[in-house]
N, C-alpha and C. Protein backbone atom coordinates (compact mmCIF):
# COMPACT_ATOMS: atom_id res chain seq x y z
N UNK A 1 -42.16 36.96 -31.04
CA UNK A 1 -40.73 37.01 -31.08
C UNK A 1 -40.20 36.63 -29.70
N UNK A 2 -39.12 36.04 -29.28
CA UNK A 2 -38.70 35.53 -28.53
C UNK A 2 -37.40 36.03 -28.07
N UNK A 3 -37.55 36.42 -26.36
CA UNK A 3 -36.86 37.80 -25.94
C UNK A 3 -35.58 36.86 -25.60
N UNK A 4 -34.23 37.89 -26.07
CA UNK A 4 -32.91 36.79 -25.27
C UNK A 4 -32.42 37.01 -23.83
N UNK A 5 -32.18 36.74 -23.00
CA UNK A 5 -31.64 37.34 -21.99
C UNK A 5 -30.51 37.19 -21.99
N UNK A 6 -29.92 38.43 -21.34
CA UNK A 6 -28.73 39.45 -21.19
C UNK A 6 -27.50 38.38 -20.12
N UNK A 7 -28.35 37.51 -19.39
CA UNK A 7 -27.41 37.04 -18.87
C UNK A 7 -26.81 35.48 -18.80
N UNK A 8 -27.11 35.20 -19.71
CA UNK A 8 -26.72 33.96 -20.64
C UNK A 8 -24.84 34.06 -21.03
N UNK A 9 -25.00 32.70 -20.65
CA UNK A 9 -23.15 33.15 -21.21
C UNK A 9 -22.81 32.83 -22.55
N UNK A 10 -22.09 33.60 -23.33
CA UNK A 10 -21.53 33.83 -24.86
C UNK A 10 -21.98 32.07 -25.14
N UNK A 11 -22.34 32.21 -26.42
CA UNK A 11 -22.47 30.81 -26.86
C UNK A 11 -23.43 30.22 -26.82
N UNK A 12 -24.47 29.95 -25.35
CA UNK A 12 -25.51 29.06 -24.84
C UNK A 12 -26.56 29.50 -25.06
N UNK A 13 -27.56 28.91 -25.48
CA UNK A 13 -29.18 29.43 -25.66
C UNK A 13 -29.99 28.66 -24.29
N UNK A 14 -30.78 29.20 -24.14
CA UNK A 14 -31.97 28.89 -23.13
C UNK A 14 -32.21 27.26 -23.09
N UNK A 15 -32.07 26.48 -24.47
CA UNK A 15 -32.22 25.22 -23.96
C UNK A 15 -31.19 24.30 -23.42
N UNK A 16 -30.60 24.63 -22.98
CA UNK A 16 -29.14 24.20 -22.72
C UNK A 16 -29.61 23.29 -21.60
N UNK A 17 -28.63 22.16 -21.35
CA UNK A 17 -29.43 21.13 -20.25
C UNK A 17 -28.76 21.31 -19.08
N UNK A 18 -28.86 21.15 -18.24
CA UNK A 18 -28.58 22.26 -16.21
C UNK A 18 -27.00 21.43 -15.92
N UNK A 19 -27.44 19.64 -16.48
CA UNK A 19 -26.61 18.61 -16.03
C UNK A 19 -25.38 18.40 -16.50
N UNK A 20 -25.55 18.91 -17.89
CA UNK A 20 -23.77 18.97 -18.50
C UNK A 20 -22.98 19.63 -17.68
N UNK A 21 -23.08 20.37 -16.90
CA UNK A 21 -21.88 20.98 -16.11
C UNK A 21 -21.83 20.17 -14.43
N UNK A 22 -22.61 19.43 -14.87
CA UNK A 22 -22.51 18.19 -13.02
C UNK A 22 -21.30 17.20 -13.84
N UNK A 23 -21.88 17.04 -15.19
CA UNK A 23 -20.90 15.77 -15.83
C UNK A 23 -19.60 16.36 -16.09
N UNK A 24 -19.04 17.55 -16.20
CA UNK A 24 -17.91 18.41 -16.16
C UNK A 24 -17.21 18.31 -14.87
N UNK A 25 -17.99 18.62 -13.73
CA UNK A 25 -17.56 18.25 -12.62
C UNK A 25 -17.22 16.81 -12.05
N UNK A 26 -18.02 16.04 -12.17
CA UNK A 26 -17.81 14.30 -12.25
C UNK A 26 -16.23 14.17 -12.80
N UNK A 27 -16.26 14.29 -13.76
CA UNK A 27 -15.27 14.56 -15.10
C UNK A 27 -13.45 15.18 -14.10
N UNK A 28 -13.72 16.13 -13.83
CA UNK A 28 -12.45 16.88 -12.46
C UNK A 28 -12.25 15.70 -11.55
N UNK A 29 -13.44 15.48 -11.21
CA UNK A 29 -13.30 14.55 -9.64
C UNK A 29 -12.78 13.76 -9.96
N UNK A 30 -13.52 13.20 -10.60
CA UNK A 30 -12.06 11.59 -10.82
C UNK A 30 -10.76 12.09 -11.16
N UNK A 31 -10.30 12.57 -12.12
CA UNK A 31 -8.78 12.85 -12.03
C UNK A 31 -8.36 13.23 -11.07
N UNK A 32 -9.38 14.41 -10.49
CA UNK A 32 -8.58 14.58 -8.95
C UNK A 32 -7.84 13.24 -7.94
N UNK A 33 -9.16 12.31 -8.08
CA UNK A 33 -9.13 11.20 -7.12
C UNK A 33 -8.01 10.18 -7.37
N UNK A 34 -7.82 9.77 -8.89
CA UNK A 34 -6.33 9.16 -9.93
C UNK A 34 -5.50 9.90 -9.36
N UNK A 35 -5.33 11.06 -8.96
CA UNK A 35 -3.54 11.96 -9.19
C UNK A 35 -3.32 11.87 -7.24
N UNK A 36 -4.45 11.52 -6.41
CA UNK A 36 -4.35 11.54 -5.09
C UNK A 36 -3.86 10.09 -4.59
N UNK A 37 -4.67 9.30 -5.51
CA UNK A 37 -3.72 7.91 -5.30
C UNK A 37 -2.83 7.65 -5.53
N UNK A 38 -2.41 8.05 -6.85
CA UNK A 38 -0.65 7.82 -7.24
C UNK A 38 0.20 8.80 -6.15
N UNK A 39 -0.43 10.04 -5.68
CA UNK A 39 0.36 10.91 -4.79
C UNK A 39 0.72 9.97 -3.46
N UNK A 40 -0.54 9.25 -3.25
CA UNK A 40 -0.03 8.63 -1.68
C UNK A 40 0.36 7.43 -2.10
N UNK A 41 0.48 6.63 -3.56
CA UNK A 41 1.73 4.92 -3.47
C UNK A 41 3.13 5.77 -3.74
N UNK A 42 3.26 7.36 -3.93
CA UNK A 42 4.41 7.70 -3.97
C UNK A 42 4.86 7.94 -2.84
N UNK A 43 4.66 8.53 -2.14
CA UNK A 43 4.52 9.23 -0.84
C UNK A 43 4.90 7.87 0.15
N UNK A 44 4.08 6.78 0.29
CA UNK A 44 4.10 6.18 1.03
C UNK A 44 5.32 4.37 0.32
N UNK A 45 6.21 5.46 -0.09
CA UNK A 45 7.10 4.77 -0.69
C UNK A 45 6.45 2.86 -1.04
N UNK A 46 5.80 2.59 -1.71
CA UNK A 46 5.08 1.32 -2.14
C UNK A 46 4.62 1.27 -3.73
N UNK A 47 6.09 2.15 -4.30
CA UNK A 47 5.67 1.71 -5.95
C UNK A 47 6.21 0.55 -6.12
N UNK A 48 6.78 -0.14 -5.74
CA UNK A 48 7.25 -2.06 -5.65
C UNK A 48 5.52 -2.17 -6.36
N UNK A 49 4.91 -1.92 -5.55
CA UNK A 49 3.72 -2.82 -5.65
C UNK A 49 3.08 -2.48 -6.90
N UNK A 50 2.97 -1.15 -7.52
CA UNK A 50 2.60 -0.79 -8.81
C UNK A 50 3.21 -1.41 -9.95
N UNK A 51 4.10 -2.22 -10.27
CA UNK A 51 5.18 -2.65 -10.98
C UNK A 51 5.00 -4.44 -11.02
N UNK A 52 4.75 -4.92 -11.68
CA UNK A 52 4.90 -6.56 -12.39
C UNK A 52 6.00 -7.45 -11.35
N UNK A 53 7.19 -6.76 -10.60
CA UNK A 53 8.09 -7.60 -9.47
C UNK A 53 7.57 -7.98 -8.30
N UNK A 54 7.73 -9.08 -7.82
CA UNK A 54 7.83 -9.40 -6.39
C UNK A 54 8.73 -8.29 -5.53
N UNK A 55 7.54 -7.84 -4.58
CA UNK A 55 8.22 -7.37 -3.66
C UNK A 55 7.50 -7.88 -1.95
N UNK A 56 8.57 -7.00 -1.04
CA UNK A 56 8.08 -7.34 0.54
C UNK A 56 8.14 -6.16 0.88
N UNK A 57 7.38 -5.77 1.73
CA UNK A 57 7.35 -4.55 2.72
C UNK A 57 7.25 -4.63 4.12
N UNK A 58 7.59 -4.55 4.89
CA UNK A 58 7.67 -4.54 6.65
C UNK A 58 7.12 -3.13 7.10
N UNK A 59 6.12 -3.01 7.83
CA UNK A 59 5.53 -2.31 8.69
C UNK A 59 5.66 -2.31 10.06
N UNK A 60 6.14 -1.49 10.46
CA UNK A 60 6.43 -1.56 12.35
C UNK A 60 7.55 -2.16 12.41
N UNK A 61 8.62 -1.88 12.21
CA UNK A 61 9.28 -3.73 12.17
C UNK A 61 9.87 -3.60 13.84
N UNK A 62 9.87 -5.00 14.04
CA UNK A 62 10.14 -5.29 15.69
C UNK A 62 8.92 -4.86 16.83
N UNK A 63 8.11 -4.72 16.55
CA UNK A 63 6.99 -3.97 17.18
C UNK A 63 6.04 -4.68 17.16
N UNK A 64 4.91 -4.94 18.32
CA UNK A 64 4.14 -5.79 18.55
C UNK A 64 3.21 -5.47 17.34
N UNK A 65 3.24 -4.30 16.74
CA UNK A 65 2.19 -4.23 15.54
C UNK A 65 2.19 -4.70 14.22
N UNK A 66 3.63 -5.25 13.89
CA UNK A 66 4.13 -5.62 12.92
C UNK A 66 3.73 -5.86 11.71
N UNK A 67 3.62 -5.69 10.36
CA UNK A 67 2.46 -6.66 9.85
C UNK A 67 3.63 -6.80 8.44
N UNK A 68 4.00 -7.75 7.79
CA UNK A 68 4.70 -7.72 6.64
C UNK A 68 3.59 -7.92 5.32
N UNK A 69 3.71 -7.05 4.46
CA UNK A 69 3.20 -7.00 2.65
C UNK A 69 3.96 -7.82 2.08
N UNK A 70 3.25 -8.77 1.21
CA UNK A 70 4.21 -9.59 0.22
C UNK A 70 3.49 -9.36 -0.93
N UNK A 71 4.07 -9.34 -2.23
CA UNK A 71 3.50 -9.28 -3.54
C UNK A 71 4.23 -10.30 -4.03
N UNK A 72 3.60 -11.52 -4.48
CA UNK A 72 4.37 -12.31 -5.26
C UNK A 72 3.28 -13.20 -6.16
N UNK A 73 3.86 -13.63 -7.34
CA UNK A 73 2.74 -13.36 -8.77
C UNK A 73 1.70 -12.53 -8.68
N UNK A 74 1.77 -11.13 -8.88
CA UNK A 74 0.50 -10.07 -8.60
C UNK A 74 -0.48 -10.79 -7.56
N UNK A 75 -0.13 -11.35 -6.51
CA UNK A 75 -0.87 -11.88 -5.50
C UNK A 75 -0.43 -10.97 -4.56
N UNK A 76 -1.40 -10.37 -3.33
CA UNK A 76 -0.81 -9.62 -2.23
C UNK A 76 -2.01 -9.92 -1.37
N UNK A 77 -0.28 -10.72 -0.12
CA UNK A 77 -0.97 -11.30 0.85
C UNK A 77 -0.17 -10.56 2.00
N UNK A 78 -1.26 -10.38 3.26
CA UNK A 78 -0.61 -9.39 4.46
C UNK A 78 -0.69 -10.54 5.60
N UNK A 79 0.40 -10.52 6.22
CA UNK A 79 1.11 -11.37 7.45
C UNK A 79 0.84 -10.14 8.93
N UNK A 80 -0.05 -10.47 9.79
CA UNK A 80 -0.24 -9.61 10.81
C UNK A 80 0.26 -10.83 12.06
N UNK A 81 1.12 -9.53 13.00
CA UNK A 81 1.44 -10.04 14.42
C UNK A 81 0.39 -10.40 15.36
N UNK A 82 0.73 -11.53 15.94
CA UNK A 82 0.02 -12.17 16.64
C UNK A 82 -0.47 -12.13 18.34
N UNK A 83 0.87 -11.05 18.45
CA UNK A 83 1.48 -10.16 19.59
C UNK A 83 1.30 -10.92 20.55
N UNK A 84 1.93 -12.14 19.79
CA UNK A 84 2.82 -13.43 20.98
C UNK A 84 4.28 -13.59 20.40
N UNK A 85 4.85 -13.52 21.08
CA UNK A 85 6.51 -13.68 20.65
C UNK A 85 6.97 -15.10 21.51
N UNK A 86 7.66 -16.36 20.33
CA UNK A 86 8.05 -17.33 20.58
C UNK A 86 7.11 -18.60 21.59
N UNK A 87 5.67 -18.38 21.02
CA UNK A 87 4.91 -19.21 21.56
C UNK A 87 4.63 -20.24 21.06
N UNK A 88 4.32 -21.41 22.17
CA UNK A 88 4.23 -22.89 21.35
C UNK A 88 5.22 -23.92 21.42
N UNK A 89 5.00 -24.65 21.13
CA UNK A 89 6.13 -26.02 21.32
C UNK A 89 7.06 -25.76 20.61
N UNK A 90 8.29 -26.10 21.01
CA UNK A 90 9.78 -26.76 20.27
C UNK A 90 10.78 -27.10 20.93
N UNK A 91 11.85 -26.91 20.29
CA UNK A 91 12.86 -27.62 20.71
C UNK A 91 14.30 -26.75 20.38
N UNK A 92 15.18 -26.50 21.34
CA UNK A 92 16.03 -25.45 20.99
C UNK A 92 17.21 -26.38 19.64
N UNK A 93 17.88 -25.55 18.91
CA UNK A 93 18.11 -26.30 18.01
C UNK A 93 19.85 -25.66 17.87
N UNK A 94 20.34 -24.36 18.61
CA UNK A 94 21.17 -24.02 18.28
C UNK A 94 21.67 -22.78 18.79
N UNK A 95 23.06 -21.45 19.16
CA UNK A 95 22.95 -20.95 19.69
C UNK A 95 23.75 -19.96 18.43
N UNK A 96 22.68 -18.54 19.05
CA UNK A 96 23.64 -17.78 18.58
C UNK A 96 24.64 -16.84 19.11
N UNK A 97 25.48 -16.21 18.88
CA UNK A 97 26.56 -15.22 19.27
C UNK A 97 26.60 -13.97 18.61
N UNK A 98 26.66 -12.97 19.19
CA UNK A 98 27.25 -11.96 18.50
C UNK A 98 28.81 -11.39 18.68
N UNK A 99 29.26 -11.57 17.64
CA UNK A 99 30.82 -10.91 17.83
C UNK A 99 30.32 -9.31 17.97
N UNK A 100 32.07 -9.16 18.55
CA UNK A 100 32.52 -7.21 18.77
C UNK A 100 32.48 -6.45 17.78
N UNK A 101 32.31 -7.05 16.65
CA UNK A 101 32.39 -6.26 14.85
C UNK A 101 30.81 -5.94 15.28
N UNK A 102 29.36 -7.10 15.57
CA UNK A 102 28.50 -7.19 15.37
C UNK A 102 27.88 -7.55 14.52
N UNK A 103 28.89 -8.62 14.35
CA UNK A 103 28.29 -9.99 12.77
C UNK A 103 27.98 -10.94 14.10
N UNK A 104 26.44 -11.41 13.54
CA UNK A 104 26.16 -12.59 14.30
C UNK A 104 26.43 -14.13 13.87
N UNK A 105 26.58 -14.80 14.78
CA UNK A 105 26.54 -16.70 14.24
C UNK A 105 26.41 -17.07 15.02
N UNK A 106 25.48 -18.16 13.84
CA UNK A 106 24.57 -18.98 14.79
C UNK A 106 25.78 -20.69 14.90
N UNK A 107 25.69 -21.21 15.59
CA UNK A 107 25.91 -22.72 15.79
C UNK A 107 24.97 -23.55 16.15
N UNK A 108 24.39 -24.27 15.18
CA UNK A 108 23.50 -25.26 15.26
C UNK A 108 23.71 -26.32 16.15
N UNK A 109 23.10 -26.95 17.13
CA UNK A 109 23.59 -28.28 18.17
C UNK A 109 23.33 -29.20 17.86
N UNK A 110 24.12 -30.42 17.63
CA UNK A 110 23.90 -31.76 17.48
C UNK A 110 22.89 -32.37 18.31
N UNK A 111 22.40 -33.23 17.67
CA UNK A 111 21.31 -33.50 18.16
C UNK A 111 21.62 -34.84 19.05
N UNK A 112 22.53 -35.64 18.82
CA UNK A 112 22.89 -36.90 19.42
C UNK A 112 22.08 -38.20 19.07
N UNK A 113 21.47 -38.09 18.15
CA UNK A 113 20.55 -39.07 17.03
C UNK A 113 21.19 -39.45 16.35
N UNK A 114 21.78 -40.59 15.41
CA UNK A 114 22.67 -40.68 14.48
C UNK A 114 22.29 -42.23 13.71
């Protein structure tokens, strides 16, 4: 005859396999890990990007660290600063102003080519 022990929990017999309760746990973890990601694209205000629209995001803005997010056709491409400001050849093309309201305009300069 075959003795039961007392400390078995309601329900389970002795052959019960050790691993079903690792796969229970597996099972938690991931949802845990799903509800921590959606917590931080909420958090880190970037549900644009969860969503079928084009969007842009600016990081640092004005700051040598800068880096702009673009999503456009479910493509996402990241633009990082080069932490050179206005380097390289050109040619000035125009000036701007700021009025006392603090609306700016620009005036483009003729070029004297015609």
């Amino acid at each position: 005859m075959k003795s039961r022990s007392r400390y078995l929990p309601f329900g389970e017999s002795e052959d019960t396999n050790p691993m079903s309760s690792l796969v229970n746990l597996f099972d938690a973890a991931m949802v845990f890990a799903v509800a921590l990601m959606v917590a931080f694209a909420i958090q880190s205000r970037m549900t644009e990007f969860l969503t079928s629209q084009d969007a842009t995001f600016v990081k640092n803005a004005g700051k040598k660290d800068m880096e702009i997010i673009v999503k456009k056709n479910n493509k996402i491409t990241r633009y990082k600063s080069d932490r050179t400001s206005g380097s390289g050849k050109g040619r000035r093309v125009g000036i701007a102003y700021r009025l006392e309201s603090g609306e700016v305009i620009y005036v483009p300069e003729e070029d004297g080519k015609k």
